[in-house]
Protein backbone atom coordinates (compact mmCIF):
# COMPACT_ATOMS: atom_id res chain seq x y z
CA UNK A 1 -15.28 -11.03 25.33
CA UNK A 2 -14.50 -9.61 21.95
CA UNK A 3 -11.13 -10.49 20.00
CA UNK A 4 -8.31 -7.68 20.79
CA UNK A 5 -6.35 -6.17 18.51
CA UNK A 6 -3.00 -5.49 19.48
CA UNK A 7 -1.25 -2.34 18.04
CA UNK A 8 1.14 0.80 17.86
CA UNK A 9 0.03 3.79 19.04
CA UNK A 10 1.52 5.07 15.37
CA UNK A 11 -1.11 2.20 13.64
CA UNK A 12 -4.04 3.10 15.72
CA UNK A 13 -3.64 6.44 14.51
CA UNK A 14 -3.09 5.53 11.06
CA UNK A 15 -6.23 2.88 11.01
CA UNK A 16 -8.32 5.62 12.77
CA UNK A 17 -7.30 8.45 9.66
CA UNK A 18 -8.04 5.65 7.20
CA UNK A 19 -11.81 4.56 8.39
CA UNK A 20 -12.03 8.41 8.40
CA UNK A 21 -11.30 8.60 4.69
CA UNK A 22 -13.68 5.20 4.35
CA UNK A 23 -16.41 6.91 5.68
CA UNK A 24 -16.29 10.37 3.84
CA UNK A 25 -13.76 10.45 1.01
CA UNK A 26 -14.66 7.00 -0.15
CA UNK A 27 -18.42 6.72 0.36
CA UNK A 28 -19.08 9.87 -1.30
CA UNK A 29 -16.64 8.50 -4.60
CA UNK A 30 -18.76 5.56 -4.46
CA UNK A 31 -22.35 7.27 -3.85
CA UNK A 32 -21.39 9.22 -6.85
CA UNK A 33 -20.62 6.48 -9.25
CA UNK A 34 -23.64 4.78 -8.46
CA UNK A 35 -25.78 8.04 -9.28
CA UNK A 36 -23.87 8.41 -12.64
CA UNK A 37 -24.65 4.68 -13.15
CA UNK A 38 -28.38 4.84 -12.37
CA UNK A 39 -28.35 8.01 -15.08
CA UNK A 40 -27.82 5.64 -17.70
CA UNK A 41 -30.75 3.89 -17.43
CA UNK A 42 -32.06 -0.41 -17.11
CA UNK A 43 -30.63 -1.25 -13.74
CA UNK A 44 -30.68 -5.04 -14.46
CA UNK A 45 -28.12 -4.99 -17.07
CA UNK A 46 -26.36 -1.59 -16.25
CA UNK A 47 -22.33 -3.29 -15.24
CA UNK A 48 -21.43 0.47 -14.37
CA UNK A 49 -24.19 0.20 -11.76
CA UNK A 50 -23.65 -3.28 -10.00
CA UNK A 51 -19.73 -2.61 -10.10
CA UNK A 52 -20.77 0.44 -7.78
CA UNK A 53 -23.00 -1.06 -5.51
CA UNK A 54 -20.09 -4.17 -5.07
CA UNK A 55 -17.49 -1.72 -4.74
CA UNK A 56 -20.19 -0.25 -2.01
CA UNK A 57 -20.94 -3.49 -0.20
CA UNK A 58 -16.73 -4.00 0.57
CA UNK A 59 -16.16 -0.45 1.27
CA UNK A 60 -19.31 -0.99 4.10
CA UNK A 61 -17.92 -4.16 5.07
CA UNK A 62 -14.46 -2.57 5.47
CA UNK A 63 -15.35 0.00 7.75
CA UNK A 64 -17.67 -2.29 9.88
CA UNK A 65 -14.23 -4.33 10.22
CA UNK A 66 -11.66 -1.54 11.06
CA UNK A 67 -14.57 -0.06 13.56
CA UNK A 68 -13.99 -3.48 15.02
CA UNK A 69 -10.68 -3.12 15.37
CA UNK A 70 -10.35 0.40 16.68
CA UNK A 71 -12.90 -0.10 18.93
CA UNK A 72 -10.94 -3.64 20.93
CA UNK A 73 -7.49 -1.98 19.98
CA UNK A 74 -5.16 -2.80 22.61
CA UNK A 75 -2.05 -0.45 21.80
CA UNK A 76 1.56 -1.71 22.93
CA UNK A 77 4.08 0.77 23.66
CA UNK A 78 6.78 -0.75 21.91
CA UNK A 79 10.29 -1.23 23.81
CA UNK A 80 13.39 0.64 23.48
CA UNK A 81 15.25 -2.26 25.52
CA UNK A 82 16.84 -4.16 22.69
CA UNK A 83 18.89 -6.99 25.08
CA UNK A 84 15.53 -9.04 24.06
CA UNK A 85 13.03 -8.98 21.14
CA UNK A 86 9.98 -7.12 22.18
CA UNK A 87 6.78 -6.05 20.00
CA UNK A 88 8.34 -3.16 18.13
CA UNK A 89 11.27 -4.66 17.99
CA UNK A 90 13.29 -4.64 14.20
CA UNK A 91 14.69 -8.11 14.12
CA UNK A 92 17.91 -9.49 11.73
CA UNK A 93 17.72 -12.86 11.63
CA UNK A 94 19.65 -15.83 9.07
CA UNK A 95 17.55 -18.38 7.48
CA UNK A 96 19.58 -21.50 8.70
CA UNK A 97 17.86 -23.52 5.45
CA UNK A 98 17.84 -21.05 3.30
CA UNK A 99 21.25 -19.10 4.34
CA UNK A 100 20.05 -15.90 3.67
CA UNK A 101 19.26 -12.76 5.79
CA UNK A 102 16.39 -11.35 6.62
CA UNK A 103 14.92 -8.67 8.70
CA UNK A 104 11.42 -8.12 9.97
CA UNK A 105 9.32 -5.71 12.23
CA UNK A 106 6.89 -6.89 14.94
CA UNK A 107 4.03 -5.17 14.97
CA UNK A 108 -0.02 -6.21 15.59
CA UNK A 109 -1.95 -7.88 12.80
CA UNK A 110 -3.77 -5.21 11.70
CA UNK A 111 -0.06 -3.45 10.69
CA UNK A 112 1.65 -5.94 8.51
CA UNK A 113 2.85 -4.97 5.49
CA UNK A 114 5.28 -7.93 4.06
CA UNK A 115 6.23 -5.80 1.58
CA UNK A 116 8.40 -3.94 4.27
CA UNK A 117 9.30 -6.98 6.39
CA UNK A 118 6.79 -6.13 9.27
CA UNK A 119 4.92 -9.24 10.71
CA UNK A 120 2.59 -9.60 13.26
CA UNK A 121 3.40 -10.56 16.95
CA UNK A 122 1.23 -14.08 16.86
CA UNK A 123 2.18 -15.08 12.98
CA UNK A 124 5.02 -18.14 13.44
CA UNK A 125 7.91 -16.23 12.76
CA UNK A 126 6.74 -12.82 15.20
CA UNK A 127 6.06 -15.49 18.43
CA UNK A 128 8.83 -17.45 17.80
CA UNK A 129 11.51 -14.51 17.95
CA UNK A 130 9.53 -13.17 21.20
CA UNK A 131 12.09 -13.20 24.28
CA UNK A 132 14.97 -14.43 22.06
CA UNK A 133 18.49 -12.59 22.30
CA UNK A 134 21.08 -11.74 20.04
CA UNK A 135 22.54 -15.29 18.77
CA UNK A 136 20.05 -17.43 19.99
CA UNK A 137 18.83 -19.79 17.33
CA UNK A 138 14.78 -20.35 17.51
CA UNK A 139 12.61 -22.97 16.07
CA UNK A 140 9.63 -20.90 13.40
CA UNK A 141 6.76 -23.59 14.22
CA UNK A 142 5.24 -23.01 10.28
CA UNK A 143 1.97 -24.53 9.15
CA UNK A 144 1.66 -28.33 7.92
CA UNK A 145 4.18 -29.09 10.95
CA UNK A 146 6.95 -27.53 8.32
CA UNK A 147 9.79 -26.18 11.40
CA UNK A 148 12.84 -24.25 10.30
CA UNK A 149 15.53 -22.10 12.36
CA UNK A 150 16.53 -18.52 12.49
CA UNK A 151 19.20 -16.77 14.26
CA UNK A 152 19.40 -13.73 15.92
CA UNK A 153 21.83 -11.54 14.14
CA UNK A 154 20.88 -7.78 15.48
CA UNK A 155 17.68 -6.59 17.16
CA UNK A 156 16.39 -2.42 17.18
CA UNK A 157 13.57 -0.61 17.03
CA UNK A 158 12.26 2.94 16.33
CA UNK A 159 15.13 4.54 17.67
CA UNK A 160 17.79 2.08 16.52
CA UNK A 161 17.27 0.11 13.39
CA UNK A 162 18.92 -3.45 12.88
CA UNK A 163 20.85 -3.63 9.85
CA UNK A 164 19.18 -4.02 6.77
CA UNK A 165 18.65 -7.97 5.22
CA UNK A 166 20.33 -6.63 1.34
């Protein structure tokens, strides 16, 4: 049985648009570079040429991966019941160690963008605030048997966002 991929219906969408724009948009860029490249004459030490037909190889590779994906998507509605933390669920949490807030979305792997605080369901931090309710205290189960606690401060969603960490 092949791996799923657990997502939004919003990153399905968005993962489906982008191998869209892998396959047209971006091949075509690429096919065109390596045309211009080939114009300019000895292939075996032309850098404008092999850069292409790297930049070629990963774009090919890309889309074989996000066909992947699409293909044994599983998409998760995500839950407007905010008693609990669900997948889709916009967590505020405080670092017990660290004493700091912070606030995270759980989405599927394929959607995590750390940048904007959104984590996937199975990383540490997404499984261990699964189920948990506002002030429980869970136990993040990091790599190299590192373990440190968060509390539950606010959970949302979607329709109702929990506070923000600044």
């Amino acid at each position: 049985m092949a791996e799923e991929f657990i997502m939004t219906k919003k990153g399905y969408d968005e993962a489906v648009e982008y191998l869209n724009y892998l396959q047209t948009e971006k091949r075509k860029e690429i096919t065109e570079r390596i045309k211009v490249a080939r114009s300019f004459g000895d292939l075996s030490e032309n850098a404008e040429y092999a850069a292409a037909r790297d930049e070629q190889t990963q774009n090919e590779l890309e889309i074989t991966e996000l066909e992947n994906k699409i293909k044994n998507a599983r998409i998760m509605e995500e839950s407007t019941d905010h008693s609990r933390v669900h997948f889709g669920s916009t967590v505020t949490v405080f670092d017990c160690d660290l004493e700091e807030k912070a606030t995270y979305t759980i989405k599927g792997a394929t959607e995590v963008d750390l940048d904007k605080g959104v984590i996937s369901i199975e990383s540490p931090v997404g499984a261990a605030l699964l189920g948990a309710q506002v002030g429980d205290k869970v136990t993040v189960h990091a790599p190299n048997n590192f373990e440190y606690q968060l509390q539950i401060l606010e959970i949302g969603g979607e329709d109702k966002p929990a506070e923000s960490s600044k």
